[in-house]
Protein backbone atom coordinates (compact mmCIF):
# COMPACT_ATOMS: atom_id res chain seq x y z
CA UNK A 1 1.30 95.64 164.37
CA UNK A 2 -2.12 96.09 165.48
CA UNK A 3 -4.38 92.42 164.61
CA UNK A 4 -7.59 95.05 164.23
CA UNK A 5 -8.96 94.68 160.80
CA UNK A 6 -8.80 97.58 158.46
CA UNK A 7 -11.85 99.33 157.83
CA UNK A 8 -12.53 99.15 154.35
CA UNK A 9 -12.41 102.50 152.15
CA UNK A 10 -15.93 104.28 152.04
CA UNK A 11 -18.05 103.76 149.02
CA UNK A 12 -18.15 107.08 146.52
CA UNK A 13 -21.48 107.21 144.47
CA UNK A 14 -22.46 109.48 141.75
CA UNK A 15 -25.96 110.10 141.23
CA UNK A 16 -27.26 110.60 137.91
CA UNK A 17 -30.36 111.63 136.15
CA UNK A 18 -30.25 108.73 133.46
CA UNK A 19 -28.46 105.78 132.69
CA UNK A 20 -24.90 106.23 131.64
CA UNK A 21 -23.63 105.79 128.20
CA UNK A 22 -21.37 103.06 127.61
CA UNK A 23 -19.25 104.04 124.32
CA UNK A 24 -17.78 101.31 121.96
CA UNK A 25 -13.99 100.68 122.00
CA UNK A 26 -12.59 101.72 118.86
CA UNK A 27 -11.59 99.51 116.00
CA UNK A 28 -7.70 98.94 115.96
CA UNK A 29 -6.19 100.77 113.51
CA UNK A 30 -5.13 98.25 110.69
CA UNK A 31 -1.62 98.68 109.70
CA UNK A 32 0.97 99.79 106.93
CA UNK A 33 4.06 98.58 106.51
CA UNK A 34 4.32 99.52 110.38
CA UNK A 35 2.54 102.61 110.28
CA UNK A 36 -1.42 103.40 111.23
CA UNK A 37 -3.33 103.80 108.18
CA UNK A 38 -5.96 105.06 110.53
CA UNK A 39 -8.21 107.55 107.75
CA UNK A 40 -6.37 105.36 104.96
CA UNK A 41 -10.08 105.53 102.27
CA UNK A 42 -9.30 102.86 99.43
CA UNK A 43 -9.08 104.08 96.01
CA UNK A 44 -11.65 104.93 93.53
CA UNK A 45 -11.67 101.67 91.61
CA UNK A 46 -12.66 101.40 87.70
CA UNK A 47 -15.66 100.16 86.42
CA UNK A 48 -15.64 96.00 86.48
CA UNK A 49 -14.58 94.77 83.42
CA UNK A 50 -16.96 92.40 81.93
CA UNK A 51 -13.82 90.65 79.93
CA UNK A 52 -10.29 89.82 81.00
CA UNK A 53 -7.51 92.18 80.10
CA UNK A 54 -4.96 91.77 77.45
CA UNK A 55 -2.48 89.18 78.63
CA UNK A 56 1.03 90.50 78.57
CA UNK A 57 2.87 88.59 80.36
CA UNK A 58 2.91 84.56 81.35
CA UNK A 59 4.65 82.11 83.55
CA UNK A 60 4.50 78.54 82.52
CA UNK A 61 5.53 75.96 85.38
CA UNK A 62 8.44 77.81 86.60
CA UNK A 63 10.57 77.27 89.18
CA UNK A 64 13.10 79.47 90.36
CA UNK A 65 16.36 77.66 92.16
CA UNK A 66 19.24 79.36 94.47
CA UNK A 67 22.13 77.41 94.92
CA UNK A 68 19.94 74.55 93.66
CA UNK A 69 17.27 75.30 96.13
CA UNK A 70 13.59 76.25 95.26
CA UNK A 71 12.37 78.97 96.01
CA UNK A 72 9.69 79.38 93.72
CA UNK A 73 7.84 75.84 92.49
CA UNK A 74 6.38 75.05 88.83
CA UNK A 75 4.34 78.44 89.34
CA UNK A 76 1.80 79.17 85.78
CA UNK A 77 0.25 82.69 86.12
CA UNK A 78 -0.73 85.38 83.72
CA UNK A 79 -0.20 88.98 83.92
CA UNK A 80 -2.84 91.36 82.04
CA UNK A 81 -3.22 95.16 81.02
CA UNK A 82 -6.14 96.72 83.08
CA UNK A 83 -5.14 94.92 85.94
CA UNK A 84 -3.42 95.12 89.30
CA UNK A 85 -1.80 91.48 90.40
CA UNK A 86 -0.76 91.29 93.81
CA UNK A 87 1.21 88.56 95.23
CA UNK A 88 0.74 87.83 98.88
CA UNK A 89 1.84 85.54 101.44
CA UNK A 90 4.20 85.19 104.61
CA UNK A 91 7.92 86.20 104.21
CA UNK A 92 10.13 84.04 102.10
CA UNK A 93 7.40 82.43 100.30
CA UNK A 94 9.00 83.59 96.69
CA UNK A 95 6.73 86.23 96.25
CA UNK A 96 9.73 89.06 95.41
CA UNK A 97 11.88 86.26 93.98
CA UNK A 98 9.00 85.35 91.24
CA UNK A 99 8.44 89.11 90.96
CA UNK A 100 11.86 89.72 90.21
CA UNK A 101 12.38 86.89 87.68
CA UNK A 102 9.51 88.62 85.34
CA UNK A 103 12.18 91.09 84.07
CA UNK A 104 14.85 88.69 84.76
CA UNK A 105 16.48 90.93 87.78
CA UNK A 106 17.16 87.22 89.63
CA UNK A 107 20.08 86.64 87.05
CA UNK A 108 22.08 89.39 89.28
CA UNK A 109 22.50 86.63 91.87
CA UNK A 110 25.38 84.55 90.89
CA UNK A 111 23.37 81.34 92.59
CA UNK A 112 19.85 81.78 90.48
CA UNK A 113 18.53 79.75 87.59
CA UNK A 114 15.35 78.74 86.40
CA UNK A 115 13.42 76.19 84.69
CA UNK A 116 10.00 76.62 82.82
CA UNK A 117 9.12 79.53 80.54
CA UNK A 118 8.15 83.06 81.10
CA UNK A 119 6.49 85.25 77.96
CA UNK A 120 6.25 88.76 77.19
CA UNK A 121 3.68 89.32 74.49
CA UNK A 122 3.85 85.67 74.01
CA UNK A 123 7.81 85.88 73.20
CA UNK A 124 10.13 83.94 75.55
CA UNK A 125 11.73 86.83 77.80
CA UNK A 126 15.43 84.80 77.04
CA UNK A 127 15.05 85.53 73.14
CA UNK A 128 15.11 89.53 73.94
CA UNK A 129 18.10 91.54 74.99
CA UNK A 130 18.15 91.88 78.70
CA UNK A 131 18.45 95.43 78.79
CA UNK A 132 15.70 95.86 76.37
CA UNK A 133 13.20 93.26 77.90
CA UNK A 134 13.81 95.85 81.77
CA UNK A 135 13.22 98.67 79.93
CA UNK A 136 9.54 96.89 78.59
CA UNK A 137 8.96 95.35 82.21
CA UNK A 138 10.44 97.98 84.57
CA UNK A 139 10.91 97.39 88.56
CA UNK A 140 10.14 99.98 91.82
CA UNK A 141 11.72 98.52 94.57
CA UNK A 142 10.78 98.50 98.33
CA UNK A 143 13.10 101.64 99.39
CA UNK A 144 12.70 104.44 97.01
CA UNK A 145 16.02 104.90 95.43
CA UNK A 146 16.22 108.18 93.48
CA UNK A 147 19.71 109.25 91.98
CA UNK A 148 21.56 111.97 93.55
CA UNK A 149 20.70 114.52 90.72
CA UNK A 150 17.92 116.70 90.19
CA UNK A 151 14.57 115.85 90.09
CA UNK A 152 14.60 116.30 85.92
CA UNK A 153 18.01 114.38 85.49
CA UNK A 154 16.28 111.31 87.68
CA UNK A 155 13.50 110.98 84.68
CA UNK A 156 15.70 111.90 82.28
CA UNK A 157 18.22 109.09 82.61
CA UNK A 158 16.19 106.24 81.37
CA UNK A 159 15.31 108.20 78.09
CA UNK A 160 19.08 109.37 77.67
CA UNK A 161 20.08 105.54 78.56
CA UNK A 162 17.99 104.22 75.69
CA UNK A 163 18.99 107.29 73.00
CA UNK A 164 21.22 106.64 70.34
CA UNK A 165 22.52 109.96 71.04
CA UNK A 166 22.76 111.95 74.00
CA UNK A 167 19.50 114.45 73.42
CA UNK A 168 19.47 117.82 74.85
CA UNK A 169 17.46 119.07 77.66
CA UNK A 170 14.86 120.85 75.67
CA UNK A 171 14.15 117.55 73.60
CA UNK A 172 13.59 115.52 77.01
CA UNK A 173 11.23 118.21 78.75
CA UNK A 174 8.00 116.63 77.52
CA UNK A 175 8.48 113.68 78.10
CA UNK A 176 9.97 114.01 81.72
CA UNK A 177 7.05 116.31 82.46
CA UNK A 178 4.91 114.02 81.07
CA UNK A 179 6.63 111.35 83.65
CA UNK A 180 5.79 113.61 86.29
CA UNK A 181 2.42 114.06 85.45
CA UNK A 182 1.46 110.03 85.30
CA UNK A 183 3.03 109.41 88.62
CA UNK A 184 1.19 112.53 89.73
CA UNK A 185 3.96 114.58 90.94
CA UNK A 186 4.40 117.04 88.03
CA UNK A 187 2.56 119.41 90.47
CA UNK A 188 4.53 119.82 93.43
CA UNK A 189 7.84 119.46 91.40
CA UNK A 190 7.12 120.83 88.26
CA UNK A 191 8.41 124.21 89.33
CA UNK A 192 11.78 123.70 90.00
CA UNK A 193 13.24 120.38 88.10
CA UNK A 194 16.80 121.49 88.93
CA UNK A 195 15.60 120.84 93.27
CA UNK A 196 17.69 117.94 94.22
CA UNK A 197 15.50 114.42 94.41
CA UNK A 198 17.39 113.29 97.84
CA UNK A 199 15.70 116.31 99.20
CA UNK A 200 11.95 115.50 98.52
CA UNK A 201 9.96 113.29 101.11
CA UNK A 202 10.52 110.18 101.01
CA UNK A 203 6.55 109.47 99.12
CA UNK A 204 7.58 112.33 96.68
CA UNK A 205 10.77 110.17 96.35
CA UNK A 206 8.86 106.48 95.72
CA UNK A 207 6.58 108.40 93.48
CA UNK A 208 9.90 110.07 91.60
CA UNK A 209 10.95 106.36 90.72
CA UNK A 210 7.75 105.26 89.85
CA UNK A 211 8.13 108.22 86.69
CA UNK A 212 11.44 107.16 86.30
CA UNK A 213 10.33 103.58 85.19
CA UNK A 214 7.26 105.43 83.79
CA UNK A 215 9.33 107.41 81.15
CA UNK A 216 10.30 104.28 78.88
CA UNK A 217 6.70 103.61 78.84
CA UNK A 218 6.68 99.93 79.81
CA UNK A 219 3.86 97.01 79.00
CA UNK A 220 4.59 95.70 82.56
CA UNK A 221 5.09 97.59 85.98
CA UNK A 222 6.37 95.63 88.65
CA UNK A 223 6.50 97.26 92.05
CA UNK A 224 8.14 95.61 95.17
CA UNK A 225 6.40 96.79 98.53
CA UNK A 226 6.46 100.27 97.30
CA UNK A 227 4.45 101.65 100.35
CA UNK A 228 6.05 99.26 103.40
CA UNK A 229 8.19 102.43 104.34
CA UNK A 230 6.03 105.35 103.67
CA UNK A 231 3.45 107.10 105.60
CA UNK A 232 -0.54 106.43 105.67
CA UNK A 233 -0.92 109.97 103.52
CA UNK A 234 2.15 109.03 100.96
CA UNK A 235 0.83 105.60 100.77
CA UNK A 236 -2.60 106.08 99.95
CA UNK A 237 -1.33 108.49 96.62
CA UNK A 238 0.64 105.88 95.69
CA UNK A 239 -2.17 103.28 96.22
CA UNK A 240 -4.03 105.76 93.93
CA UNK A 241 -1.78 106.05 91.88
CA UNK A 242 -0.96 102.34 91.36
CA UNK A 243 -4.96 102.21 90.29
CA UNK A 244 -5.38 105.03 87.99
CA UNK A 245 -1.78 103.05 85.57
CA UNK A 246 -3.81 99.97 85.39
CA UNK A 247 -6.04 101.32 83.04
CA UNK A 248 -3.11 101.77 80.41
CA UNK A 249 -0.57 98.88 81.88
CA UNK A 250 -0.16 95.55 83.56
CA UNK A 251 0.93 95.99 87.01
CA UNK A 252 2.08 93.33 89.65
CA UNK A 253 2.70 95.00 92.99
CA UNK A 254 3.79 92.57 96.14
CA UNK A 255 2.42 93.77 99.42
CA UNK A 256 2.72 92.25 103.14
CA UNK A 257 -0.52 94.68 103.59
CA UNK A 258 -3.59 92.52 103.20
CA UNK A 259 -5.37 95.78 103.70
CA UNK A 260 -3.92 96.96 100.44
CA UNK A 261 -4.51 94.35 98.30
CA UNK A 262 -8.06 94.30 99.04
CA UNK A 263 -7.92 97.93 98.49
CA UNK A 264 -6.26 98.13 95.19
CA UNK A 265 -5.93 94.69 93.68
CA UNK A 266 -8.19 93.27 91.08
CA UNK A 267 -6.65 89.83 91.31
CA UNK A 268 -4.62 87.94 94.02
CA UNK A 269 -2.11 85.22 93.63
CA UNK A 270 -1.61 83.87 97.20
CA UNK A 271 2.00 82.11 97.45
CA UNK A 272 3.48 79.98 100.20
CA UNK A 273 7.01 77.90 100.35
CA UNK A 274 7.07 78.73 96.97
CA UNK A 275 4.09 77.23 95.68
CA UNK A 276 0.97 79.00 94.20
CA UNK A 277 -1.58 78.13 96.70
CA UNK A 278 -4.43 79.98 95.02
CA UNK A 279 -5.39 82.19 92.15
CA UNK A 280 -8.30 84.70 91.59
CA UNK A 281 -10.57 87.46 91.75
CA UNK A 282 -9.72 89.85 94.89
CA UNK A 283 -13.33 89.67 96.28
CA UNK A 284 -12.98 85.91 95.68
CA UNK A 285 -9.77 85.18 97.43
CA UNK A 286 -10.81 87.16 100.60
CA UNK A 287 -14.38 86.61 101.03
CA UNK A 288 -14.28 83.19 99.56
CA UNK A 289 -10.87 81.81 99.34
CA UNK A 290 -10.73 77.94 97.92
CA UNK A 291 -7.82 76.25 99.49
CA UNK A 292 -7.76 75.75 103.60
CA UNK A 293 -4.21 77.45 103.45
CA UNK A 294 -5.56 80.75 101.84
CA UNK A 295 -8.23 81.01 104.79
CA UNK A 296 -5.83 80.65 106.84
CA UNK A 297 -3.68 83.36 105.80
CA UNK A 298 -5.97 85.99 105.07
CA UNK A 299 -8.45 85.21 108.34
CA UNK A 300 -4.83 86.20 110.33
CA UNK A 301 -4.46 82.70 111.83
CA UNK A 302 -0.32 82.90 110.30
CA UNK A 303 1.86 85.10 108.46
């Protein structure tokens, strides 16, 4: 090997007529349940309400136990008409488990109990029949879970469910296309009922379950992460959606999405090992959250 050094490359340079423009780097795209929601605009939100909405709904110190466990601790928190309610916080800080309990869906597991009081209409929830009390307070889960029927027979079964008597088609057509129409789907289904639902996309699907609950007309919609699977485009008609109900219902939506809250909530219960950290006003728990833990949380320092 020779020990002469090597000559270093030769220098390139590009003359120009005026100082080069250096361009920003572009703001990272926040996410959605895993997707971009790069374009994602928030919802047109109603008009502030100088009062607080009609309370339907109440917990009263309670604490949810599996297998004698807590997973939800002495938690007191009212749910009102002409509101969205989102719980947030890290995984497995009882946010689904309290959401669940509302309607009582935590009895399913053999392991739950729970002390303190929940009210619907100021009514304990345990003095109603439990098939009545999920058919006031109904439930969209995370995955959208249509039937394997047609799109009709999916909003139909809820309203033949509840019938004394099985009613013919032609009595249930209103009120399934009505359905349709509040979860804003009556317009690219509305033409064919009889199309199977496991065929539509999977936001038409979410948004088919979401009129499925709708149908009963409930006081109280609960929705579990109903946009952590769906694309930016599906999600923000459901976020839209979610927005335009609150004006007629009380709606409690968990979400992993900070993003989404702020876009759609009007108040934010922040939850973490179980506990209610903090309580309020969505502008107030982001911009000015009370409690070092909420700051925390929302500023991105955990979750």
């Amino acid at each position: 090997m020779s020990s002469a050094a090597t000559p270093p490359p030769p220098v390139r340079r590009i003359r120009v007529d005026a100082e080069p423009t250096v361009v920003p780097p572009s703001t990272p795209a926040t996410t959605n349940g895993g997707h971009s929601s790069v374009g994602l605009a928030a919802p047109r939100r109603r008009p502030h309400r100088a009062t607080e909405g009609l309370e339907r709904m109440r917990t009263e110190e309670l604490t949810v136990y599996y297998a004698g466990k807590p997973a939800v601790k002495d938690v007191t928190l009212p749910v009102r008409k002409g509101e969205v309610l989102s719980l947030i916080g890290p995984s497995g800080c009882g946010k689904t488990t309290l959401l669940r309990t509302l309607n009582r869906l935590t009895e399913l597991t053999a392991t739950a109990s729970f002390e303190g009081r929940i009210t619907l209409d100021g009514e304990d929830v345990l003095a109603e029949e439990v098939t009545s009390l999920r058919r006031r307070v109904s439930m969209v889960f995370q995955q959208p879970n249509p039937f394997p029927m047609s799109v009709f027979d999916n909003v139909a079964y809820a309203l033949r469910e509840q019938a004394a008597r099985r009613p013919r088609r032609a009595t249930l057509e209103q009120p399934v296309e009505e359905a349709l129409r509040r979860a804003g789907l009556w317009d690219e289904v509305g033409d064919d009922l009889d199309h199977a639902a496991l065929r539509l996309s999977g936001g038409q699907q979410q948004r088919l379950c979401i009129a499925r609950a709708l149908a009963v007309r409930p006081d109280v919609l609960l929705l579990d992460e109903p946009c952590s699977a769906l694309d930016p485009r599906s999600t923000q008609v459901i976020e839209e959606l979610i927005v335009s109900l609150a004006d007629e219902l009380a709606v409690v939506i968990v979400t992993h999405n900070l993003q989404q809250a702020q876009r759609i909530a009007d108040r934010v219960a922040f939850m973490y090992l179980g506990e209610l950290v903090e309580e309020g006003t969505a502008s107030q728990v982001f911009s000015s959250p009370r409690a070092k833990r909420t700051r925390d949380y929302v500023s991105g320092a955990f979750g």
